[in-house]
PDB file of N, CA and C in Angstrom:
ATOM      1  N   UNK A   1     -63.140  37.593 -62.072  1.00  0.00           N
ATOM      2  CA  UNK A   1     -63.041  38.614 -61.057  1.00  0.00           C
ATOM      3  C   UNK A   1     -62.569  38.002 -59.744  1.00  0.00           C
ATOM      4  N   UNK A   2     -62.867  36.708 -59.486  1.00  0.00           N
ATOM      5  CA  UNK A   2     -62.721  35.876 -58.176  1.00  0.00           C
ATOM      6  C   UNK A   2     -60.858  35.735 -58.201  1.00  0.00           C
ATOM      7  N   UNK A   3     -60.519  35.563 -59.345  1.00  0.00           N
ATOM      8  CA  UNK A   3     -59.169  34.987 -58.971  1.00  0.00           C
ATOM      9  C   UNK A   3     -58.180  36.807 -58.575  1.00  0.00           C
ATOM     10  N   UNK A   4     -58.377  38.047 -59.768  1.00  0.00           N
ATOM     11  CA  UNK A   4     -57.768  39.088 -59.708  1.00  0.00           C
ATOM     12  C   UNK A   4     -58.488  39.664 -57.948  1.00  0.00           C
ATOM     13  N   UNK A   5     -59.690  39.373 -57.177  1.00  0.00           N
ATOM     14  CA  UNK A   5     -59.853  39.676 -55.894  1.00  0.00           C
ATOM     15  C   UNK A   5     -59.023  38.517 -54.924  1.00  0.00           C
ATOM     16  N   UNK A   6     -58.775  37.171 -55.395  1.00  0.00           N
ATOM     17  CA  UNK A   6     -57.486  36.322 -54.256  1.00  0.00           C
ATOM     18  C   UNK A   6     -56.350  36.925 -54.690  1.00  0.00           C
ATOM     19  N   UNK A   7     -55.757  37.418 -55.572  1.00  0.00           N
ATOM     20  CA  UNK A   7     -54.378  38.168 -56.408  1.00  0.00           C
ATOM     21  C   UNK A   7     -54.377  39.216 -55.414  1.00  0.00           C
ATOM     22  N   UNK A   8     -55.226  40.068 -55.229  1.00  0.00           N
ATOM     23  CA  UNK A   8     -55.219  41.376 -54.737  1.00  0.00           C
ATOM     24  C   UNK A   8     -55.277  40.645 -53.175  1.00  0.00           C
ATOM     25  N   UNK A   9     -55.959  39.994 -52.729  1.00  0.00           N
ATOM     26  CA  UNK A   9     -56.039  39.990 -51.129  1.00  0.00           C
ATOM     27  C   UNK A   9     -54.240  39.489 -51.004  1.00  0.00           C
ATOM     28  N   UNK A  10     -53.618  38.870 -51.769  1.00  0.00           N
ATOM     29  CA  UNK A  10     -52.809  38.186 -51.924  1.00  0.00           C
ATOM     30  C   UNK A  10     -51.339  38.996 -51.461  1.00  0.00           C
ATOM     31  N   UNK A  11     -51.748  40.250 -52.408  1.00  0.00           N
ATOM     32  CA  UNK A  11     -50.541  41.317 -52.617  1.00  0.00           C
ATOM     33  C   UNK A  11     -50.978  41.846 -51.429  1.00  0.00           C
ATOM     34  N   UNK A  12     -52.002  42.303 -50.814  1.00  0.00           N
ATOM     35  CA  UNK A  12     -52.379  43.496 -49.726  1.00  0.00           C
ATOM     36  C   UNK A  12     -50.899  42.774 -48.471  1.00  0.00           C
ATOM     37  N   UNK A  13     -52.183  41.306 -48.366  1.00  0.00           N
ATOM     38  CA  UNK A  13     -51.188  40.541 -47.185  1.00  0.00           C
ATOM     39  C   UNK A  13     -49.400  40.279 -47.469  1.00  0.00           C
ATOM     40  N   UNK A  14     -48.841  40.436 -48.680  1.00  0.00           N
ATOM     41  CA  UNK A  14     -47.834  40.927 -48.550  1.00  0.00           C
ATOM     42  C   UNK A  14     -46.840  41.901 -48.045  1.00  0.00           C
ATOM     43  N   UNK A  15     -47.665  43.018 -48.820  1.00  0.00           N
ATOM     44  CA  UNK A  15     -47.371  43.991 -47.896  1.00  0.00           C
ATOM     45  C   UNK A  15     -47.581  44.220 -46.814  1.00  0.00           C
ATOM     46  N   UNK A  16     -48.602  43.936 -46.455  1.00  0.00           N
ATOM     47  CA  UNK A  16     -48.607  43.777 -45.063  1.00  0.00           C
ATOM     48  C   UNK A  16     -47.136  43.798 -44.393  1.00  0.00           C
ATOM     49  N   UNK A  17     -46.577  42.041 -44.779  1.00  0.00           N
ATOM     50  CA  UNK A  17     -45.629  41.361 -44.179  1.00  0.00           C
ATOM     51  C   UNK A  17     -43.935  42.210 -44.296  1.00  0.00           C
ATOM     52  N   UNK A  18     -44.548  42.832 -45.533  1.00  0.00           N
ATOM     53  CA  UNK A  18     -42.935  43.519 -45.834  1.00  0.00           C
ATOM     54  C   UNK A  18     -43.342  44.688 -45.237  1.00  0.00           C
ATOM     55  N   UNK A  19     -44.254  45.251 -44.433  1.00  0.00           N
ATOM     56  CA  UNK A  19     -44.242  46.767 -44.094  1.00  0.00           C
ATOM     57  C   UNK A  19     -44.406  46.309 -42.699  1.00  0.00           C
ATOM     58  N   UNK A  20     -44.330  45.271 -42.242  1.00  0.00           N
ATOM     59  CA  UNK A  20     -44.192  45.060 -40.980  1.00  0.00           C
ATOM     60  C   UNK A  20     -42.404  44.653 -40.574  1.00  0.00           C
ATOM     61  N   UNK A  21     -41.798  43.750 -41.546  1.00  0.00           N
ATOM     62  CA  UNK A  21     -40.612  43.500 -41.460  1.00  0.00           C
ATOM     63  C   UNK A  21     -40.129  45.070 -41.650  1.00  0.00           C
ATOM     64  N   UNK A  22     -40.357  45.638 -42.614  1.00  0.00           N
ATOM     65  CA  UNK A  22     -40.154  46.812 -42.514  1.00  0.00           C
ATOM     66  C   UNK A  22     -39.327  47.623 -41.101  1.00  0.00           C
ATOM     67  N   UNK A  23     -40.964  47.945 -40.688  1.00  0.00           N
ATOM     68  CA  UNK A  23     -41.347  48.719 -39.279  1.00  0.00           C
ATOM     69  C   UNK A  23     -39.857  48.273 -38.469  1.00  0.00           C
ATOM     70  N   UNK A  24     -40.398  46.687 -38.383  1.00  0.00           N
ATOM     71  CA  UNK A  24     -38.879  46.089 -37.245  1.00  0.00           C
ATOM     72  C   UNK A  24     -37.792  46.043 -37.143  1.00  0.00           C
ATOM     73  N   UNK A  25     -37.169  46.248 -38.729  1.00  0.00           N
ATOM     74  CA  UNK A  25     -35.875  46.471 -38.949  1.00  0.00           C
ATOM     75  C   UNK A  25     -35.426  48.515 -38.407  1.00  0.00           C
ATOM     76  N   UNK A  26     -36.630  49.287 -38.993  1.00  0.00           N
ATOM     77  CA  UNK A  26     -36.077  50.499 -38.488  1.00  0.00           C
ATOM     78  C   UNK A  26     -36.218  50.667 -37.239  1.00  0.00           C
ATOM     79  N   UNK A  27     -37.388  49.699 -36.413  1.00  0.00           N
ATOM     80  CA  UNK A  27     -36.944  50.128 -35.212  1.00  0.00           C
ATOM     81  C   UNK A  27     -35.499  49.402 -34.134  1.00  0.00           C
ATOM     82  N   UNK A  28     -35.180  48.492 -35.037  1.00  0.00           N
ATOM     83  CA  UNK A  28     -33.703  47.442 -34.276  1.00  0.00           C
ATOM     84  C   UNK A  28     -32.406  48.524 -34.347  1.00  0.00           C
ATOM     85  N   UNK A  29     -33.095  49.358 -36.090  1.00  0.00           N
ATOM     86  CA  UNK A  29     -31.759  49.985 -36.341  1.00  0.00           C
ATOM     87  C   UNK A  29     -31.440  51.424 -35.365  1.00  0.00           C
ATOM     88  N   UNK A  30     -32.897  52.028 -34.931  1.00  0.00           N
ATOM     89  CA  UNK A  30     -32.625  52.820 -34.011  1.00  0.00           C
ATOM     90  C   UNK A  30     -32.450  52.641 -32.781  1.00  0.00           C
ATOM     91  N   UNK A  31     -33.146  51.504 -32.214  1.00  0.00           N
ATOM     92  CA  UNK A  31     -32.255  50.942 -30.709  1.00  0.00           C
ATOM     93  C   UNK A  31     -30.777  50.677 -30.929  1.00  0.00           C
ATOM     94  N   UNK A  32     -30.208  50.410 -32.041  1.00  0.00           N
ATOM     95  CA  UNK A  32     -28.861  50.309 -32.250  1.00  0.00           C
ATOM     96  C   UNK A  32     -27.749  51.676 -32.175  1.00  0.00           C
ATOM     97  N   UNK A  33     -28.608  52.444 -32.849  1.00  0.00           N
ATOM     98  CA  UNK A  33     -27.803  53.950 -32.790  1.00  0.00           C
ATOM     99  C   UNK A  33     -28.110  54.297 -31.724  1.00  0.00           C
ATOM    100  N   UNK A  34     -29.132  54.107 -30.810  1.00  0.00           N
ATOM    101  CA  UNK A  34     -29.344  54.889 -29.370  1.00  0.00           C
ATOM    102  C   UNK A  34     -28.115  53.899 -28.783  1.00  0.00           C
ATOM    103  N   UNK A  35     -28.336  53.017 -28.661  1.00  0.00           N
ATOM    104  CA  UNK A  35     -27.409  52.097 -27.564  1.00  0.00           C
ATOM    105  C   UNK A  35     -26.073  52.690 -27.685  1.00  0.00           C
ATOM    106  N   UNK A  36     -25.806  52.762 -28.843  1.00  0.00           N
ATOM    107  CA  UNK A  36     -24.118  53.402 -29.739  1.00  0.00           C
ATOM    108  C   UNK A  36     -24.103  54.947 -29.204  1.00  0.00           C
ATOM    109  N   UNK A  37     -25.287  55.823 -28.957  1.00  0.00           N
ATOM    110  CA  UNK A  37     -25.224  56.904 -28.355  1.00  0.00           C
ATOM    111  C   UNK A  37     -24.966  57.051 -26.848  1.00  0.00           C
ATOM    112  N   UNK A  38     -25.526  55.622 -26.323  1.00  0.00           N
ATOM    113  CA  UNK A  38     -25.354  55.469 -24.641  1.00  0.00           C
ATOM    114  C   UNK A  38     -23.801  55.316 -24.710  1.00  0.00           C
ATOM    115  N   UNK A  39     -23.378  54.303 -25.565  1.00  0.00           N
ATOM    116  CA  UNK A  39     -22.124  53.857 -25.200  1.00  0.00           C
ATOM    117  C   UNK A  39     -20.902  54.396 -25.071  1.00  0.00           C
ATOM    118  N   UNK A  40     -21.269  55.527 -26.218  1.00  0.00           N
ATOM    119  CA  UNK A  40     -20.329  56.603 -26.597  1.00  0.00           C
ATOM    120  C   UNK A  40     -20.270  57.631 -25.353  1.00  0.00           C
ATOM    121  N   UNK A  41     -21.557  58.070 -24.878  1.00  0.00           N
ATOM    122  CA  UNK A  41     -21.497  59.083 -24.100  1.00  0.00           C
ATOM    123  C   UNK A  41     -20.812  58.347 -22.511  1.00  0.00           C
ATOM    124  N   UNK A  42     -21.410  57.241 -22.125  1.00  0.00           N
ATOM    125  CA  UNK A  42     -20.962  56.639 -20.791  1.00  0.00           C
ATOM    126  C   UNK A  42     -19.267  56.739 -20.774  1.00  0.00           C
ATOM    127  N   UNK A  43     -18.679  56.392 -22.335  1.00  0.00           N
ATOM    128  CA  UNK A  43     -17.410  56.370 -22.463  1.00  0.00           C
ATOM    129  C   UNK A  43     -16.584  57.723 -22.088  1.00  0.00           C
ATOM    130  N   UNK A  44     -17.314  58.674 -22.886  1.00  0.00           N
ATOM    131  CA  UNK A  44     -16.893  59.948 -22.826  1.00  0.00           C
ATOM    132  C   UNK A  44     -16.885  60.106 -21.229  1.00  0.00           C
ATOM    133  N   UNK A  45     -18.048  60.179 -20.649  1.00  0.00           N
ATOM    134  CA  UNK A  45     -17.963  60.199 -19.100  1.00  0.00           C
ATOM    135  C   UNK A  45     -17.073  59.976 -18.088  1.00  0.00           C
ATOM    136  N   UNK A  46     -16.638  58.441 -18.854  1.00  0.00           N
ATOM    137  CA  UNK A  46     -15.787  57.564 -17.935  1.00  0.00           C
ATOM    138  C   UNK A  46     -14.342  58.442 -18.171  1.00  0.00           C
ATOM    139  N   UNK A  47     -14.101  58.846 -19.686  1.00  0.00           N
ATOM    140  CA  UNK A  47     -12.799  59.624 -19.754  1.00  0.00           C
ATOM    141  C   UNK A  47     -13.000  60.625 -18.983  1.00  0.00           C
ATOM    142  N   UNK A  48     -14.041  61.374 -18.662  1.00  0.00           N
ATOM    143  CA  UNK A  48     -13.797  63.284 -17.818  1.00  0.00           C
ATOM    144  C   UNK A  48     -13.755  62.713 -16.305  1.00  0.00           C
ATOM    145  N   UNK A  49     -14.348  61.807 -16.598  1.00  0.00           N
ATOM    146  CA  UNK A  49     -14.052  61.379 -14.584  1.00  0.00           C
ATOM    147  C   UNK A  49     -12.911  60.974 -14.339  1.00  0.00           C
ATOM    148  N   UNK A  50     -11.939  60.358 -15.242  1.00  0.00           N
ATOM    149  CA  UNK A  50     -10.623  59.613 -15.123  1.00  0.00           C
ATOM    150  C   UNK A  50      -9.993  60.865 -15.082  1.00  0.00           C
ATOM    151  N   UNK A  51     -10.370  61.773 -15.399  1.00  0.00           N
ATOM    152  CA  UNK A  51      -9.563  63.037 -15.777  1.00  0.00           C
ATOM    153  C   UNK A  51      -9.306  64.337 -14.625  1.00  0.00           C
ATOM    154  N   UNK A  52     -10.842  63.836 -14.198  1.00  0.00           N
ATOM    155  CA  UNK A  52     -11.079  65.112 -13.307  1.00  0.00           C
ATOM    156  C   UNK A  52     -10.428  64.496 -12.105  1.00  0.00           C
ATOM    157  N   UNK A  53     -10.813  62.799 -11.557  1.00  0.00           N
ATOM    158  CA  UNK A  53      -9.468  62.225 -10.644  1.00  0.00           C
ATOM    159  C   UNK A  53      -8.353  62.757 -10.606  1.00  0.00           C
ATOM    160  N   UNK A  54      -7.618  62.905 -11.526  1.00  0.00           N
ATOM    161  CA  UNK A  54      -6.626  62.826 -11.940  1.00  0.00           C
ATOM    162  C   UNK A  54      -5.747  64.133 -11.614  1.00  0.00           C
ATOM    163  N   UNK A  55      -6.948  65.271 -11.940  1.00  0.00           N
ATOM    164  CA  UNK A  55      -6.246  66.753 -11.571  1.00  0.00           C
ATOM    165  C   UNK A  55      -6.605  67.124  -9.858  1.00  0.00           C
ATOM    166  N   UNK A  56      -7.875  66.246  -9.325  1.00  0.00           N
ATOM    167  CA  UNK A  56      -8.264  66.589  -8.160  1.00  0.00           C
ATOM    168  C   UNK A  56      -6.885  66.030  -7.702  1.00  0.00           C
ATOM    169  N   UNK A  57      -6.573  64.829  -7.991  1.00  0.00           N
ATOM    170  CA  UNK A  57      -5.385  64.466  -7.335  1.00  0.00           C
ATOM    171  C   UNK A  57      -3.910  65.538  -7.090  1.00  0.00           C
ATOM    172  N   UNK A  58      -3.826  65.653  -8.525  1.00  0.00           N
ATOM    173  CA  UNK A  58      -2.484  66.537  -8.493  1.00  0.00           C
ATOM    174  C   UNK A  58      -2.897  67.991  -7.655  1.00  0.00           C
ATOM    175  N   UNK A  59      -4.187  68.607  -8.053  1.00  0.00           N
ATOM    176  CA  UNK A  59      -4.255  69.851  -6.835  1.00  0.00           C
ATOM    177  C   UNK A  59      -4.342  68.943  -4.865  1.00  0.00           C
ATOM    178  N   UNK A  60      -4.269  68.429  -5.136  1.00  0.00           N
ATOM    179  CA  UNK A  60      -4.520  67.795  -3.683  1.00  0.00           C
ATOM    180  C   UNK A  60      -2.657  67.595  -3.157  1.00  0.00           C
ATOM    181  N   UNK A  61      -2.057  67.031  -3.900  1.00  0.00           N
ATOM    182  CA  UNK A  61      -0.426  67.157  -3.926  1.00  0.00           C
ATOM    183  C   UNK A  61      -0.055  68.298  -3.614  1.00  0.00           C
ATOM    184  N   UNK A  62      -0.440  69.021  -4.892  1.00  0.00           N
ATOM    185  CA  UNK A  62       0.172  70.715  -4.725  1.00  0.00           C
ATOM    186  C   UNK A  62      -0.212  71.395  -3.326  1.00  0.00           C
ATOM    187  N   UNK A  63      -1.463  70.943  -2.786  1.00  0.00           N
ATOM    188  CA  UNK A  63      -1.824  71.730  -1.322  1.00  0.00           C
ATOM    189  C   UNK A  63      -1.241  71.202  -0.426  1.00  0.00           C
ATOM    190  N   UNK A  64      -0.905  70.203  -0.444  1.00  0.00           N
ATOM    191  CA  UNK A  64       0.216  69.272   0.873  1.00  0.00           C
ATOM    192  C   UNK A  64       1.599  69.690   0.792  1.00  0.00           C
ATOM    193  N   UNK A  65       2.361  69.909  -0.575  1.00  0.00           N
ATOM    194  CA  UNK A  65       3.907  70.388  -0.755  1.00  0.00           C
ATOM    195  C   UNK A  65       3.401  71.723  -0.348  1.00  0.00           C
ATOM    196  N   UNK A  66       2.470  72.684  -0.400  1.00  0.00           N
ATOM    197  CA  UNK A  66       2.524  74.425  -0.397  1.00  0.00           C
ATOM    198  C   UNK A  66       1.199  74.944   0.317  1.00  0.00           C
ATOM    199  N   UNK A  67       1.290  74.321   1.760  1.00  0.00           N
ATOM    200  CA  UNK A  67       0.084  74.484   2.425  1.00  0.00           C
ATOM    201  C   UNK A  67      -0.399  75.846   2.718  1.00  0.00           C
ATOM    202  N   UNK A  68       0.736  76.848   3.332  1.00  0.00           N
ATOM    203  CA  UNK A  68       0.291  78.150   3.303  1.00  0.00           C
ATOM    204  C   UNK A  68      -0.047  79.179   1.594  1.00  0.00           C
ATOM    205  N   UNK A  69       0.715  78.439   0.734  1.00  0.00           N
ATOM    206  CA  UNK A  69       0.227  79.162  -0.363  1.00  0.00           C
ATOM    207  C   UNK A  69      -1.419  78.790  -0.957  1.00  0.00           C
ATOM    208  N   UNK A  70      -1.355  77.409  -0.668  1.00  0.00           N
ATOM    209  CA  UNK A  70      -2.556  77.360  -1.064  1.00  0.00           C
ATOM    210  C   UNK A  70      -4.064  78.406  -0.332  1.00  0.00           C
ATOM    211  N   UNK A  71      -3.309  77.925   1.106  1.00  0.00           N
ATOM    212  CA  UNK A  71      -4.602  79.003   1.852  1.00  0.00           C
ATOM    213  C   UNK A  71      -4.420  80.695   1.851  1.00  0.00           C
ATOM    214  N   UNK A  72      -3.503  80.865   0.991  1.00  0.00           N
ATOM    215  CA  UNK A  72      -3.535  82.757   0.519  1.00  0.00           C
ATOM    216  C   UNK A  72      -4.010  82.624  -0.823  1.00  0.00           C
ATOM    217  N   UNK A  73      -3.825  81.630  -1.446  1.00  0.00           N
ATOM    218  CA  UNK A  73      -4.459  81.139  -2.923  1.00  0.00           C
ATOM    219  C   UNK A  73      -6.492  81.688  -2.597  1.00  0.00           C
ATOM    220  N   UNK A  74      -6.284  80.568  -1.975  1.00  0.00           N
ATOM    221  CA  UNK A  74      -8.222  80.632  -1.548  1.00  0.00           C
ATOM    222  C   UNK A  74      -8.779  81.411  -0.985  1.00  0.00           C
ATOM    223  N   UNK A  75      -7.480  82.322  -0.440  1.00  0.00           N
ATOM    224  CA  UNK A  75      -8.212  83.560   0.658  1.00  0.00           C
ATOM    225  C   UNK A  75      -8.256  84.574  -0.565  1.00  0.00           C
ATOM    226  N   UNK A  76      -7.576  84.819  -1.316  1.00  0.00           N
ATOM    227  CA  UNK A  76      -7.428  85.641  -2.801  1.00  0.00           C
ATOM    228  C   UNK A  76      -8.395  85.606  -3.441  1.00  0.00           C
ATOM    229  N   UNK A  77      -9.025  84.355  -4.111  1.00  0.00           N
ATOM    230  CA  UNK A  77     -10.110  83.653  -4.829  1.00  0.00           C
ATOM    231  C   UNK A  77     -11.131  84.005  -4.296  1.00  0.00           C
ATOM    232  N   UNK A  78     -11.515  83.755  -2.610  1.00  0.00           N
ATOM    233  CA  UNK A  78     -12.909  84.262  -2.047  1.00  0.00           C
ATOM    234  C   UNK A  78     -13.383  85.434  -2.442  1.00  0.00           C
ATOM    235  N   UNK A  79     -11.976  86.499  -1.584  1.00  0.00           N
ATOM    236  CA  UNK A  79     -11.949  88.026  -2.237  1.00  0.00           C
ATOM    237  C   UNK A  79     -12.149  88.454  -3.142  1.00  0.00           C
ATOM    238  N   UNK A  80     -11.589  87.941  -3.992  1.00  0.00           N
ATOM    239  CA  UNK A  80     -11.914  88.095  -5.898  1.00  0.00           C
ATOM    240  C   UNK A  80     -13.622  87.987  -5.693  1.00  0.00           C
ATOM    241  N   UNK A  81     -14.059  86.794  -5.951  1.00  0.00           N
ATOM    242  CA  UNK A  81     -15.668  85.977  -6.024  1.00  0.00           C
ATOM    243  C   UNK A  81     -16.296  86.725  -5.269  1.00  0.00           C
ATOM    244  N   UNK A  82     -16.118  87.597  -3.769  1.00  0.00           N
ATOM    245  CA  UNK A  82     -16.911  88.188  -2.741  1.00  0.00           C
ATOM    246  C   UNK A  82     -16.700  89.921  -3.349  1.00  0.00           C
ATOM    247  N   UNK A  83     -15.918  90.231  -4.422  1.00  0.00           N
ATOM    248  CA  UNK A  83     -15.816  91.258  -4.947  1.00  0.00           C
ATOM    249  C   UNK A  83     -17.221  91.362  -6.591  1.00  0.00           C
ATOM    250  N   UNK A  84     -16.839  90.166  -6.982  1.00  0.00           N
ATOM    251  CA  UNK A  84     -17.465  90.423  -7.883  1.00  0.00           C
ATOM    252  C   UNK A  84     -19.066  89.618  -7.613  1.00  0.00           C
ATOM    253  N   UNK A  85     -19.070  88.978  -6.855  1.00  0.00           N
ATOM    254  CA  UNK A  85     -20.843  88.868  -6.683  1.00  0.00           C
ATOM    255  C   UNK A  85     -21.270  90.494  -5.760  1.00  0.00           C
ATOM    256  N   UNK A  86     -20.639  90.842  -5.196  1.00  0.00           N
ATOM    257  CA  UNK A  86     -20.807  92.278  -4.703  1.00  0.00           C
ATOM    258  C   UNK A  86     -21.359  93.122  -5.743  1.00  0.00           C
ATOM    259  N   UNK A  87     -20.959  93.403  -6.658  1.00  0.00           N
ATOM    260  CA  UNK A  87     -21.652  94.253  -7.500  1.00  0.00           C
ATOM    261  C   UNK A  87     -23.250  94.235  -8.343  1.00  0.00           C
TER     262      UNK A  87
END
């Protein structure tokens, strides 16, 4: 009985060891997909900001070549927006 109770303490502390290696590997593998989720999204970010530069710029052009159109543009737009929050 002495040796099948060191057998058994034997296997417990195994498992142990493999349900701990376990544990550590799923948690490396989900800091890995989170990090891959940061990285992805910061990326994505970095593209809509390169982007949104990009058009702020060109409307910023367009208001310097067409200064009075732009300000009947925005006087239009208010009107519109001051029409429809009105209701």
């Amino acid at each position: 009985m002495s040796q099948e109770t060191e057998a058994l303490k034997k296997d417990i502390e195994q498992l142990r060891r493999d349900l701990g290696a376990l544990t550590e590997a799923a948690k490396r593998n989900s800091q890995q997909k989170a990090q891959a989720g940061v990285d992805q999204a910061r990326a994505h970010l970095d593209d809509v900001r390169a982007r949104a530069e990009l058009h702020t710029e060109e409307w910023g052009s367009h208001i310097k070549e067409r200064p009075l159109t732009s300000v009947f543009a925005a006087f239009g737009v208010g009107i519109l927006l001051g029409k429809l929050i009105s209701r």
